[in-house]
Protein backbone atom coordinates (compact mmCIF):
# COMPACT_ATOMS: atom_id res chain seq x y z
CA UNK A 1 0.00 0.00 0.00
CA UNK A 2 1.41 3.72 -0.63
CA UNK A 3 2.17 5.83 1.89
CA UNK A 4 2.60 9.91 1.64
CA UNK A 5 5.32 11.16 3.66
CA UNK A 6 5.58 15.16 3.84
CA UNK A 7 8.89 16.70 2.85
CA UNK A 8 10.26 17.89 5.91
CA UNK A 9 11.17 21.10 4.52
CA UNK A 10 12.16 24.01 6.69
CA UNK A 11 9.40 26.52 7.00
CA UNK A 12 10.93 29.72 5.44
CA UNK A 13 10.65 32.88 7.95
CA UNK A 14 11.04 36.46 6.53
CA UNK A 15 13.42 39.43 7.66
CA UNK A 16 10.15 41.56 7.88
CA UNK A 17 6.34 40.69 8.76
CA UNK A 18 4.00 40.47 6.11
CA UNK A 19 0.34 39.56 5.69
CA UNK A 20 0.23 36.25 3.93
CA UNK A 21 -2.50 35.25 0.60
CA UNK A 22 -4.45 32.27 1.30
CA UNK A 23 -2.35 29.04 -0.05
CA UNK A 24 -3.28 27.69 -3.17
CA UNK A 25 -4.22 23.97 -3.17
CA UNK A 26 -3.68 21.31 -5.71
CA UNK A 27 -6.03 18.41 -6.32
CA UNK A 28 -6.26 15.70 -9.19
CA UNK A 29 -10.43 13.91 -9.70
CA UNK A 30 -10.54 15.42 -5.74
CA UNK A 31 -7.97 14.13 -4.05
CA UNK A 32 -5.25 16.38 -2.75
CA UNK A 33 -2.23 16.54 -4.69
CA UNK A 34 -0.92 16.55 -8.13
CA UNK A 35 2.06 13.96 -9.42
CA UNK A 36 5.31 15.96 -10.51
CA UNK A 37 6.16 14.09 -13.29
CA UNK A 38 2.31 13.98 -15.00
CA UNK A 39 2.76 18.05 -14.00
CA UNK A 40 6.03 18.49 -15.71
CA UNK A 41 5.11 16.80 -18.94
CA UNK A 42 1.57 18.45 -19.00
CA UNK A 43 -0.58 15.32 -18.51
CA UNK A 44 -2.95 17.23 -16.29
CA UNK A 45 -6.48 16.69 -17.96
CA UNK A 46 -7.84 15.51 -14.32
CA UNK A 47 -6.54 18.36 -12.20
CA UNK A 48 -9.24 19.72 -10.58
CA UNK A 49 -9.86 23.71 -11.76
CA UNK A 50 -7.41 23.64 -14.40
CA UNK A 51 -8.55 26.13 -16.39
CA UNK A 52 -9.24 28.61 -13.39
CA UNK A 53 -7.09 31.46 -12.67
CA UNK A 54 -4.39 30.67 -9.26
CA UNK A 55 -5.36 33.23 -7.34
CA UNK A 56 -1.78 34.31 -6.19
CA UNK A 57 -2.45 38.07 -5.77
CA UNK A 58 0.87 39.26 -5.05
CA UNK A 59 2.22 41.04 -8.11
CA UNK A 60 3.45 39.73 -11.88
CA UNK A 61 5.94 37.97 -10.94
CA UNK A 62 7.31 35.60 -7.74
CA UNK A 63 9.98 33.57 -5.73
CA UNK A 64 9.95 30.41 -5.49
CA UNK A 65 11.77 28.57 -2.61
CA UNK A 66 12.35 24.95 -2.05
CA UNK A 67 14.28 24.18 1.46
CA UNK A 68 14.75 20.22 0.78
CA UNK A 69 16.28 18.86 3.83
CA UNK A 70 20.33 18.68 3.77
CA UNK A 71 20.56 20.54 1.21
CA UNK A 72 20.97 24.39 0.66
CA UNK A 73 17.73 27.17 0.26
CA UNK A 74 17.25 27.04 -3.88
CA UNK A 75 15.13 29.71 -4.87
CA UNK A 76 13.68 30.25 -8.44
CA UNK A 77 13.06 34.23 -8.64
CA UNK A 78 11.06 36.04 -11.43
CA UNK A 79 8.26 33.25 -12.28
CA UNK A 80 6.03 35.19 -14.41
CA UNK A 81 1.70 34.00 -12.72
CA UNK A 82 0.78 37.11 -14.69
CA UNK A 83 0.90 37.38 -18.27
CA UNK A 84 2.42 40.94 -19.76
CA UNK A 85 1.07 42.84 -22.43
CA UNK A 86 -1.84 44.63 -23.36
CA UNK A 87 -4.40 42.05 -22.35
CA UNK A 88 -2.58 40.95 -19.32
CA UNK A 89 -4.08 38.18 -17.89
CA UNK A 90 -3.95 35.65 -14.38
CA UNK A 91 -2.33 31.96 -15.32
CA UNK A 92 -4.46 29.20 -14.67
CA UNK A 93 -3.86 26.44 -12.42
CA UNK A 94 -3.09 24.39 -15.20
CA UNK A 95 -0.46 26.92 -16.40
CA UNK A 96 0.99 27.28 -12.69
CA UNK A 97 1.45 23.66 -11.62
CA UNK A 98 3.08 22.73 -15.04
CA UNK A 99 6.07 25.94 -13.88
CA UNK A 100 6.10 24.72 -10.51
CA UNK A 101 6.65 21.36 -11.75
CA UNK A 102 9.27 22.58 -14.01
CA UNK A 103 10.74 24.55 -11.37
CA UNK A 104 11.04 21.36 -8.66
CA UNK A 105 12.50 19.42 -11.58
CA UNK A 106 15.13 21.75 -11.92
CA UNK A 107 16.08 21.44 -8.89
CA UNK A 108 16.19 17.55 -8.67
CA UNK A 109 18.32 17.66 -11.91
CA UNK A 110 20.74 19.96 -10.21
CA UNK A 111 21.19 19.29 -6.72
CA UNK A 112 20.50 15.53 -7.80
CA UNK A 113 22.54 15.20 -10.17
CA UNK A 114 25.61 12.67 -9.58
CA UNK A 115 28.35 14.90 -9.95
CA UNK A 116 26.71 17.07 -7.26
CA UNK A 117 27.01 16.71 -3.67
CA UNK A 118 25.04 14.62 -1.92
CA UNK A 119 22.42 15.98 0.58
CA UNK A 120 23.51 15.96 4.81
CA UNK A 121 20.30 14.16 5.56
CA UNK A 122 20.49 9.93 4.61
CA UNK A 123 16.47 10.03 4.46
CA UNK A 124 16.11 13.16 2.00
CA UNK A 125 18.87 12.54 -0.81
CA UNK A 126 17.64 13.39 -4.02
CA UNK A 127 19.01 10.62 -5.40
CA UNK A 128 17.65 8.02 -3.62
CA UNK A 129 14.00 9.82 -4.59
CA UNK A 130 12.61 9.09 -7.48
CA UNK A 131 10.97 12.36 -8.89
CA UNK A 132 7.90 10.52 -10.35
CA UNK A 133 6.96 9.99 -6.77
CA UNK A 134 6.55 13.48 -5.86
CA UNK A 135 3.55 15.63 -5.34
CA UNK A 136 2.70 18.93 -4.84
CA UNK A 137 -0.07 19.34 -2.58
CA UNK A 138 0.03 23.20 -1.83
CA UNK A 139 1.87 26.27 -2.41
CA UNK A 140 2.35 28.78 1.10
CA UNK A 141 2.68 32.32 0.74
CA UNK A 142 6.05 32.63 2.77
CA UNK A 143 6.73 36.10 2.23
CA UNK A 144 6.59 39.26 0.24
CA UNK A 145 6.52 37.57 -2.86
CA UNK A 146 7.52 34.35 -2.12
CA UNK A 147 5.85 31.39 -2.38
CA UNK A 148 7.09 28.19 -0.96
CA UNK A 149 5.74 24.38 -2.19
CA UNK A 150 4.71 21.68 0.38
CA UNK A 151 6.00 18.34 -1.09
CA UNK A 152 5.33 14.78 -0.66
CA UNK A 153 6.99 11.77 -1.39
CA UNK A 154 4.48 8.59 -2.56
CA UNK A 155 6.69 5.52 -0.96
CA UNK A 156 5.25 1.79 -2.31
């Protein structure tokens, strides 16, 4: 039977105070959670809203920050949730989940990849983790403009 295990990830706290957006939540046919992998090559017919807009309120553009543990802060800066141009308009959820996906793959590649060095926590080495058993269940408004992703891991 699978099991879910949370990412232990370290809660990011700001310099400053700052009044947080509501999360954003992810779901697939109403269960929480989307897979990584269907996210990052677009196979997200069944995620629930897909074509509504995200929500994230907090300017064009964000930060976002992963904080795997054992391994440094990796933050993605300028992600674009708002489209430029004349007839700017909000993402969908479709359209965010696919960059976040992206975004966390990045990451795996590069802090997982073998010539790089190996996390400080046995449990959480990226390469040990097989990135089609992640999921992103929510994304936390951590700060001015920052937006951090809670992760799980699907263990079989």
């Amino acid at each position: 039977m699978s099991q879910f295990i949370e990412v232990p990830q370290t809660p990011y706290s700001p310099p400053t105070t700052f009044h947080p957006h509501p999360s954003v939540c992810f779901s697939t046919n109403g269960s929480w959670g989307v897979n990584l992998e269907d996210a990052y090559y677009g196979r997200l017919d069944h995620l629930d809203n897909r074509n509504e807009p995200h929500g994230i309120q907090s300017g064009m553009r964000i930060a976002f920050r992963i904080m795997w543990p054992g391994y440094d802060e990796w933050v993605a800066r300028n992600l674009t949730v708002i489209s430029m141009g004349q007839n700017s308009t909000v993402h969908t959820m479709h359209k965010l989940v696919n960059t976040l996906a992206t975004k966390v793959h990045d990451f795996y590649t590069g802090m997982g990849s073998p010539g790089a060095r190996p996390g400080n926590d046995p449990n959480w080495v990226l390469q040990r983790i097989d990135f089609k058993r992640l999921y992103i269940t929510e994304l936390r408004h951590v700060s001015q403009g920052c937006w951090q992703p809670v992760l799980y891991y699907r263990s079989d």
